[in-house]
Structure formats: C-alpha cells, structure tokens
C-alpha atoms as a PDB file:
ATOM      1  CA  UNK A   1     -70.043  37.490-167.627  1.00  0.00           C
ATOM      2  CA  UNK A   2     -66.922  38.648-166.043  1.00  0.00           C
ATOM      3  CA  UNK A   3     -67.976  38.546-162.594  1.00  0.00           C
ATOM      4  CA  UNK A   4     -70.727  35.456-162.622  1.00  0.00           C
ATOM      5  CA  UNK A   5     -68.945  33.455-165.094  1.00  0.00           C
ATOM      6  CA  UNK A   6     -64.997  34.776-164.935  1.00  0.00           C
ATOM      7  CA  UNK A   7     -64.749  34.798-168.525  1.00  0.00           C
ATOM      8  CA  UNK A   8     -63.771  37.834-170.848  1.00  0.00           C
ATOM      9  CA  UNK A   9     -66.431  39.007-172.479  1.00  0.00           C
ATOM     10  CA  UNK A  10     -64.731  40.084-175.665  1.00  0.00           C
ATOM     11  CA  UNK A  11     -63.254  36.304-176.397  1.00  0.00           C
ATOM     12  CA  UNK A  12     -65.644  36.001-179.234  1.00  0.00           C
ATOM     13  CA  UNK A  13     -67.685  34.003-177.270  1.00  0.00           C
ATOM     14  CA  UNK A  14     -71.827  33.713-177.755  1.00  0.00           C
ATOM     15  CA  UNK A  15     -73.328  33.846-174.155  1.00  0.00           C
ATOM     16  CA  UNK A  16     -77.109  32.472-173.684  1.00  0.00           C
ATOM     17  CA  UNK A  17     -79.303  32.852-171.033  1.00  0.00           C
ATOM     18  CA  UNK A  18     -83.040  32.132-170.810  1.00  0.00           C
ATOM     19  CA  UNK A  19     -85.709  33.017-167.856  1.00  0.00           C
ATOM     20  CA  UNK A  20     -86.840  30.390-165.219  1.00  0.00           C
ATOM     21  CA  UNK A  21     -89.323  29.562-167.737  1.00  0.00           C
ATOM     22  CA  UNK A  22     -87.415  29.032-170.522  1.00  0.00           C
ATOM     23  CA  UNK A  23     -89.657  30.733-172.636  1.00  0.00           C
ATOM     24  CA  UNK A  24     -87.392  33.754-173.361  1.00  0.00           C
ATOM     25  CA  UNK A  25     -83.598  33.767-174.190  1.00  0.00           C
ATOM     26  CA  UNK A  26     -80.865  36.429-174.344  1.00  0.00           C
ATOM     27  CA  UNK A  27     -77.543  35.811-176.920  1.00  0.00           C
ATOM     28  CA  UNK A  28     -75.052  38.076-176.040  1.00  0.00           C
ATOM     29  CA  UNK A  29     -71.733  38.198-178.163  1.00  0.00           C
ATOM     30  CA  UNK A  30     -68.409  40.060-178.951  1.00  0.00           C
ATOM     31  CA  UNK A  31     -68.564  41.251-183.356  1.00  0.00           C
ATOM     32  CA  UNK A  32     -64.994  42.324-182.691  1.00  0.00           C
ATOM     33  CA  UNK A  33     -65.519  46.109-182.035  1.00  0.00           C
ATOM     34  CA  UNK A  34     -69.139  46.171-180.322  1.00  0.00           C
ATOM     35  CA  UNK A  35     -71.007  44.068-178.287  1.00  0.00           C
ATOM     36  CA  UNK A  36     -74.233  43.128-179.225  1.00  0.00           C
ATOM     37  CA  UNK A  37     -77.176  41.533-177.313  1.00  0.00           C
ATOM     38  CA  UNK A  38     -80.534  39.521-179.452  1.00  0.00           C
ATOM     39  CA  UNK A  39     -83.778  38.742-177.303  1.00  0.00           C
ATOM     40  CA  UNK A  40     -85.757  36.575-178.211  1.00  0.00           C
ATOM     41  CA  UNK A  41     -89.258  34.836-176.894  1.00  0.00           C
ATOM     42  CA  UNK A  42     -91.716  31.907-177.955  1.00  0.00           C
ATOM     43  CA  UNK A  43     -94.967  32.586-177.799  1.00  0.00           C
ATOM     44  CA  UNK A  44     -96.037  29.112-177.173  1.00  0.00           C
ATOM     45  CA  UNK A  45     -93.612  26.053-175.392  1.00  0.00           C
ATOM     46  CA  UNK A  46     -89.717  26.259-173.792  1.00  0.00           C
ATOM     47  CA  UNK A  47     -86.717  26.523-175.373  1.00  0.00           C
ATOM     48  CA  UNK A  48     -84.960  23.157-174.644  1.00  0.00           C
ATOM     49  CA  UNK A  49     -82.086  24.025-171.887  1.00  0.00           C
ATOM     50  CA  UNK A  50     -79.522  21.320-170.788  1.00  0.00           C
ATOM     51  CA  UNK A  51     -79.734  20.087-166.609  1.00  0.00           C
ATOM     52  CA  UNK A  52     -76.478  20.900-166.007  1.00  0.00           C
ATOM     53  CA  UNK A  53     -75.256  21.302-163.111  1.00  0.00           C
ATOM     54  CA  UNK A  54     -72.288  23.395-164.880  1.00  0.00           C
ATOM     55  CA  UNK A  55     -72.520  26.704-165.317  1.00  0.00           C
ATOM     56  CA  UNK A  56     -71.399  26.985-168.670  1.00  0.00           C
ATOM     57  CA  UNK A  57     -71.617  24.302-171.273  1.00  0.00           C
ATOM     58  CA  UNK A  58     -70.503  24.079-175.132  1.00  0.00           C
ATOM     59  CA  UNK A  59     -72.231  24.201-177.722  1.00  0.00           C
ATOM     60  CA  UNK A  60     -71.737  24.016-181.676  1.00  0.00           C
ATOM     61  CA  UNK A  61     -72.816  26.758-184.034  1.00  0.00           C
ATOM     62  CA  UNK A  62     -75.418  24.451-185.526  1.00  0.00           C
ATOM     63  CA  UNK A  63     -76.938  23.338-181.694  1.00  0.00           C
ATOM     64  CA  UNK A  64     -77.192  27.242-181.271  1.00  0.00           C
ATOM     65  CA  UNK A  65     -78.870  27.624-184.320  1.00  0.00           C
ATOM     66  CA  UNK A  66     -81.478  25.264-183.661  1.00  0.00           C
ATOM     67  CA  UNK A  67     -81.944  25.956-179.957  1.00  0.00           C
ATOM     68  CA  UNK A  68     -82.545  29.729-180.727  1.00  0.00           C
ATOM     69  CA  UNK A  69     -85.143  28.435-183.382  1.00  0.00           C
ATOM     70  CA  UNK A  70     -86.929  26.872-180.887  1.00  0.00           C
ATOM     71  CA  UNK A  71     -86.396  22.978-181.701  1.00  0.00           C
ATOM     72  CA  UNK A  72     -84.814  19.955-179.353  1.00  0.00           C
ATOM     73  CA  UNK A  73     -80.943  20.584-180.374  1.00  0.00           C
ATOM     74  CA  UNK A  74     -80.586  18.069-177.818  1.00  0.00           C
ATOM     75  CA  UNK A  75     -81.954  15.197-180.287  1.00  0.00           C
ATOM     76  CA  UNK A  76     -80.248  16.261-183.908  1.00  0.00           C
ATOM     77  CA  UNK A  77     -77.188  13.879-182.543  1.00  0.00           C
ATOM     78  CA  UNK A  78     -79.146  11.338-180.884  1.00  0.00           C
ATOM     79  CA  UNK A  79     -78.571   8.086-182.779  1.00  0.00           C
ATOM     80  CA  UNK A  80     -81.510   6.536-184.175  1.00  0.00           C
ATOM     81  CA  UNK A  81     -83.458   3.852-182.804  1.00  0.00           C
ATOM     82  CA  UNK A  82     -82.946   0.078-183.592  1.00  0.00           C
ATOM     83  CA  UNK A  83     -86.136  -0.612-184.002  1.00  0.00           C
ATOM     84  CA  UNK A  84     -88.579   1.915-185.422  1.00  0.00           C
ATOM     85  CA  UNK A  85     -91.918   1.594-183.671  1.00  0.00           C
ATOM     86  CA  UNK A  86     -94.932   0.738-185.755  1.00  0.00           C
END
C-alpha cells in the first residue's frame, strides 16, 4: 500500500483488492496494534467492482459491507425508478 498506493498503511484505513476475475477479494486493515488481512471468495458470480479509472476510491462502511457479502453496493443508493415496470 505504501509503495503502489503512497498511503500509510496504519491510517485506519480498510484496503480491498479482488483478482482479475473478481471472484475473490482481499480486506486488509490497521486494528490499531496489528494488521490484519480477511480473504474471501464466491463460489458462484463476481463481486461488483467500480470502472474506475482511479486507483483508489471511497467507500462507506455500509457499501463495504454489502460488497464483501457479495451484493450490487453499487445499486442500494440508486434512486428508484419513475415508473415501475409491469
């Protein structure tokens, strides 16, 4: 992180990364005296990633939550449609 990304790596910060595939993603994070890294794969499906051309992006606590789950954190604040279809 401190050489790819030139951040600290004990800023408290959560760092994901997932395979070309997106079917497998590493959290890595500071706990204040340690630091810790969680794996973890989906058998079936991707983990929605963001096309960013960035790096690094932001995300909340509760996107984190629901990307590591395995669900489209992309759409929880997508407004809903107008219309619904029938």
């Amino acid at each position: 992180m401190q050489q790819a990304l030139g951040r600290a790596r004990c800023d408290g910060t959560a760092y994901v990364f997932a395979n070309r595939r997106r079917t497998r993603l590493k959290v890595v994070c500071w706990d204040g005296t340690d630091l810790w890294m969680c794996l973890r794969r989906l058998h079936r499906g991707q983990f929605v990633w963001p096309e960013a051309e960035d790096a690094c992006w932001q995300m909340s606590a509760e996107q984190l939550q629901w990307l590591v789950t395995g669900v489209d954190w992309e759409r929880l604040c997508a407004s809903a449609p107008a219309q619904w279809p029938l």
